[in-house]
N, C-alpha and C. Protein backbone atom coordinates (compact mmCIF):
# COMPACT_ATOMS: atom_id res chain seq x y z
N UNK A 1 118.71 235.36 227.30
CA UNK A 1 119.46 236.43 227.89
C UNK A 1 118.80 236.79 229.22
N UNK A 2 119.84 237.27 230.44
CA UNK A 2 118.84 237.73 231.29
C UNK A 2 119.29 239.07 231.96
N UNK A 3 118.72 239.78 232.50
CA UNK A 3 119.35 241.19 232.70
C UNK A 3 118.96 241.57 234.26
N UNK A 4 120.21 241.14 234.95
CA UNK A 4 120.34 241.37 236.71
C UNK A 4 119.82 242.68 236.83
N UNK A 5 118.99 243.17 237.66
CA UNK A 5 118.44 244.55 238.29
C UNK A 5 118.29 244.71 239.50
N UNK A 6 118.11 246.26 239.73
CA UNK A 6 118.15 246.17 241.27
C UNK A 6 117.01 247.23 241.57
N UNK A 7 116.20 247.07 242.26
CA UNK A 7 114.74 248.03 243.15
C UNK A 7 115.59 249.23 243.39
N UNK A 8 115.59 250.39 242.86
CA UNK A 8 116.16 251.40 243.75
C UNK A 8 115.76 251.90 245.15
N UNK A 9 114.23 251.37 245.57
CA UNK A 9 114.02 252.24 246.96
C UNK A 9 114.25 251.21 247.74
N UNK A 10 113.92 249.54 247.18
CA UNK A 10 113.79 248.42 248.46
C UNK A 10 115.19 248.03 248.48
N UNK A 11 116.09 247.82 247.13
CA UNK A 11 117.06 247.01 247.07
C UNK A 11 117.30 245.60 246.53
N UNK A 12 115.84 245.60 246.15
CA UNK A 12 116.11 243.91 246.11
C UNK A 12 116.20 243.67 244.40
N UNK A 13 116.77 242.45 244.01
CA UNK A 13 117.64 242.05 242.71
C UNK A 13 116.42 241.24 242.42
N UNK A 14 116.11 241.73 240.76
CA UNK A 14 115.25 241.03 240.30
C UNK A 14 115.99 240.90 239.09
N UNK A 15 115.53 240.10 238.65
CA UNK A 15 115.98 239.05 237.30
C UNK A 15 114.90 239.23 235.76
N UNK A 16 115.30 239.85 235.20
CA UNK A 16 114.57 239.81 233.93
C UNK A 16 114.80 238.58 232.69
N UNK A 17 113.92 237.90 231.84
CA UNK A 17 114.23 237.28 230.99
C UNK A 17 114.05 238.00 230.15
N UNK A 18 114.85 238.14 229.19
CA UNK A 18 114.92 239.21 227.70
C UNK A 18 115.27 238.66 226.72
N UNK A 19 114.04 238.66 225.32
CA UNK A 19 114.09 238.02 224.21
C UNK A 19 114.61 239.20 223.26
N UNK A 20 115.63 239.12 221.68
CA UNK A 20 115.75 239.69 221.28
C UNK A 20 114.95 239.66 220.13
N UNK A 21 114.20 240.57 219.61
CA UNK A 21 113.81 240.65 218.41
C UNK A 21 114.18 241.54 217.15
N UNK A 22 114.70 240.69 216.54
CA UNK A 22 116.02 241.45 215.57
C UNK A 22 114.95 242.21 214.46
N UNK A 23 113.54 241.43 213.68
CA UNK A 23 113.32 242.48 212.99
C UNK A 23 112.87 243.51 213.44
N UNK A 24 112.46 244.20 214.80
CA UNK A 24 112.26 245.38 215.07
C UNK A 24 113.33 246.18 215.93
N UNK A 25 114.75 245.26 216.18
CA UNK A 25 115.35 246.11 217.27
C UNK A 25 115.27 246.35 218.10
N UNK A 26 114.12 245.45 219.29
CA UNK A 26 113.60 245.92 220.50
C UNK A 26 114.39 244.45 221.33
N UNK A 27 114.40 244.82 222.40
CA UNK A 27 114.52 243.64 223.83
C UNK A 27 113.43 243.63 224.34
N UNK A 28 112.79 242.59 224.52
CA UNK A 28 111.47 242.08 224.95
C UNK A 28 111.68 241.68 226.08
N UNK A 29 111.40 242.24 227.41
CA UNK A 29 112.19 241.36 229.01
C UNK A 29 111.10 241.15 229.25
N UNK A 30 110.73 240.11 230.15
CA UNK A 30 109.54 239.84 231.08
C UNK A 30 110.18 239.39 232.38
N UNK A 31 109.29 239.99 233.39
CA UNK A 31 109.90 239.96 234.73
C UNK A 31 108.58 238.97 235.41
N UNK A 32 109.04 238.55 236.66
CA UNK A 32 108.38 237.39 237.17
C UNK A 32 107.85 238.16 238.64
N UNK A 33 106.93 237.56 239.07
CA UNK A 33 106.63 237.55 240.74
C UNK A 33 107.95 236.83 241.42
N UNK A 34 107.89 236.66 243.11
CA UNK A 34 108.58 236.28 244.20
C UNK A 34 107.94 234.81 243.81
N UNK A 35 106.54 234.26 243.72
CA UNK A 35 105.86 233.33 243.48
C UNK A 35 106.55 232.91 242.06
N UNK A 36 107.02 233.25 241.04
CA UNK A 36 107.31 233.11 239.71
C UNK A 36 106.21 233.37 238.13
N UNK A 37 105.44 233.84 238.80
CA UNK A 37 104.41 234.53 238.29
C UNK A 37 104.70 235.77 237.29
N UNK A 38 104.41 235.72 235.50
CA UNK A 38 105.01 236.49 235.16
C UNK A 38 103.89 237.97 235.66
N UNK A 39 104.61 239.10 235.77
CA UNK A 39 104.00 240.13 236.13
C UNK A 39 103.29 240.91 234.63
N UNK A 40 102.44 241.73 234.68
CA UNK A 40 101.65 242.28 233.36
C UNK A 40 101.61 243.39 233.75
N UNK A 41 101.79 244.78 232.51
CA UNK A 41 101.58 245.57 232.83
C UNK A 41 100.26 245.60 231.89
N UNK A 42 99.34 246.96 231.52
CA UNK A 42 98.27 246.99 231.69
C UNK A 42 97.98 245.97 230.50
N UNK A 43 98.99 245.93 228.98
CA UNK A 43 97.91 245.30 228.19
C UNK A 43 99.06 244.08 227.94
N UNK A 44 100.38 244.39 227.97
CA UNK A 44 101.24 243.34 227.47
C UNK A 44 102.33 242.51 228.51
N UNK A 45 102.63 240.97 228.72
CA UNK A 45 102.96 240.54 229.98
C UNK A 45 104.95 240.68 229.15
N UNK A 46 105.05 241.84 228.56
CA UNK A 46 106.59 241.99 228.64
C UNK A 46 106.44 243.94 227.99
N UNK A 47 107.76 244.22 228.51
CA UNK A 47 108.28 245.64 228.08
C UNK A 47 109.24 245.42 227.02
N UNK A 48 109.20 246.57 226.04
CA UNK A 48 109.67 246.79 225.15
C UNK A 48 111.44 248.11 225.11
N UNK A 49 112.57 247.62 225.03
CA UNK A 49 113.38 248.52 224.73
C UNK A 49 114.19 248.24 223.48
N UNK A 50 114.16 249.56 223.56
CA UNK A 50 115.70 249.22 222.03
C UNK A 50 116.96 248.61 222.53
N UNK A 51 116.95 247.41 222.04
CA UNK A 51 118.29 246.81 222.26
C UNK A 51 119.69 247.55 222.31
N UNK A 52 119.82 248.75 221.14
CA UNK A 52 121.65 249.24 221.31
C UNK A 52 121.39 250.24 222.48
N UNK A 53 120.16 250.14 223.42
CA UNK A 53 120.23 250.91 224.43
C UNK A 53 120.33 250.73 225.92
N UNK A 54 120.13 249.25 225.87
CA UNK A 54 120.34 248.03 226.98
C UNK A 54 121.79 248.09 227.65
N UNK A 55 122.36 248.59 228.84
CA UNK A 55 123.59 248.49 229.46
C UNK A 55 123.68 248.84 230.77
N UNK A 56 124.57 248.15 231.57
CA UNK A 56 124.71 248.26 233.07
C UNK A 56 124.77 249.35 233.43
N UNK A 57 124.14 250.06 234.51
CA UNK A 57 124.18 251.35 234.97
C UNK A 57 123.01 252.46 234.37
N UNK A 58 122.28 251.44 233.67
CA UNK A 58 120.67 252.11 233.34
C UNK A 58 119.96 251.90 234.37
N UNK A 59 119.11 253.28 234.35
CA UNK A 59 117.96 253.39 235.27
C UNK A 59 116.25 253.51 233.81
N UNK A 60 115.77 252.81 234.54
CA UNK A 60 114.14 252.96 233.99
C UNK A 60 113.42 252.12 235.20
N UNK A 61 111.85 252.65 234.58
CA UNK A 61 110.76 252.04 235.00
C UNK A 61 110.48 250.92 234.54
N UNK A 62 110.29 250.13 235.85
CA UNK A 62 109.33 249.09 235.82
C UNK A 62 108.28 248.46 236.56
N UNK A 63 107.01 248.89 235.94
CA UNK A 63 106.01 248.90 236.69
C UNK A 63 105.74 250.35 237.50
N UNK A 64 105.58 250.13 238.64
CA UNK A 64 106.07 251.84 239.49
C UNK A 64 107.11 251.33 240.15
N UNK A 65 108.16 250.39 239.46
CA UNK A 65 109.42 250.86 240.48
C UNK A 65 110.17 251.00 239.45
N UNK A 66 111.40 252.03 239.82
CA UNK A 66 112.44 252.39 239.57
C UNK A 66 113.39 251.17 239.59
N UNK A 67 114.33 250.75 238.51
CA UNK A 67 115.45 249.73 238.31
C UNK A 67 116.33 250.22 238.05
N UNK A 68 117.90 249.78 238.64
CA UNK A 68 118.68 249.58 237.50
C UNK A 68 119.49 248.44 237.38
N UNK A 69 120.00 247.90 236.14
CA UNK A 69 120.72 247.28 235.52
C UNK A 69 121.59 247.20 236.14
N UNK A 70 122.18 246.02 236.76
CA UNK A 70 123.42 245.80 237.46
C UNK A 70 124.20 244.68 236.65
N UNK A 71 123.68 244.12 235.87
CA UNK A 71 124.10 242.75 235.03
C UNK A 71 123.43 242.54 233.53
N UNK A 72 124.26 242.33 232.70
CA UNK A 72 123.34 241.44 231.38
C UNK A 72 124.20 240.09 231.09
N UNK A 73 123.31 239.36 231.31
CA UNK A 73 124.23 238.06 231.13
C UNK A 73 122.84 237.70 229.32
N UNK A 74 124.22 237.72 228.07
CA UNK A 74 123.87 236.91 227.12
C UNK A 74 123.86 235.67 226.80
């Protein structure tokens, strides 16, 4: 799965890969560098959301930037 986003202050479209994990209900995304480098936050190299909460026109954090969801392609 991957979930189109967009930088709210720069603009620019980043691409998440998002695993589902059904026995806990979470979406597991990991986002990459410009280099393709996956990025880490302090202890784990992916973020955790509840999947029935995943949809276009969400805003959250990632990292210290602000996203939102412009796409989920399953």
């Amino acid at each position: 799965m991957k979930i189109i986003a967009r930088d709210r202050n720069t603009g620019e479209l980043i691409e998440l890969d998002a695993e589902e994990d059904t026995s806990m209900g979470t979406l597991n995304y990991f986002y990459r560098d410009q280099e393709g480098n996956y990025l880490r936050s302090s202890k784990h190299p992916y973020g955790k959301m509840p999947r029935h909460s995943v949809m276009p026109n969400m805003r959250f954090a990632l990292g210290q930037r602000l996203i939102l969801i412009i796409e989920i392609i399953e």
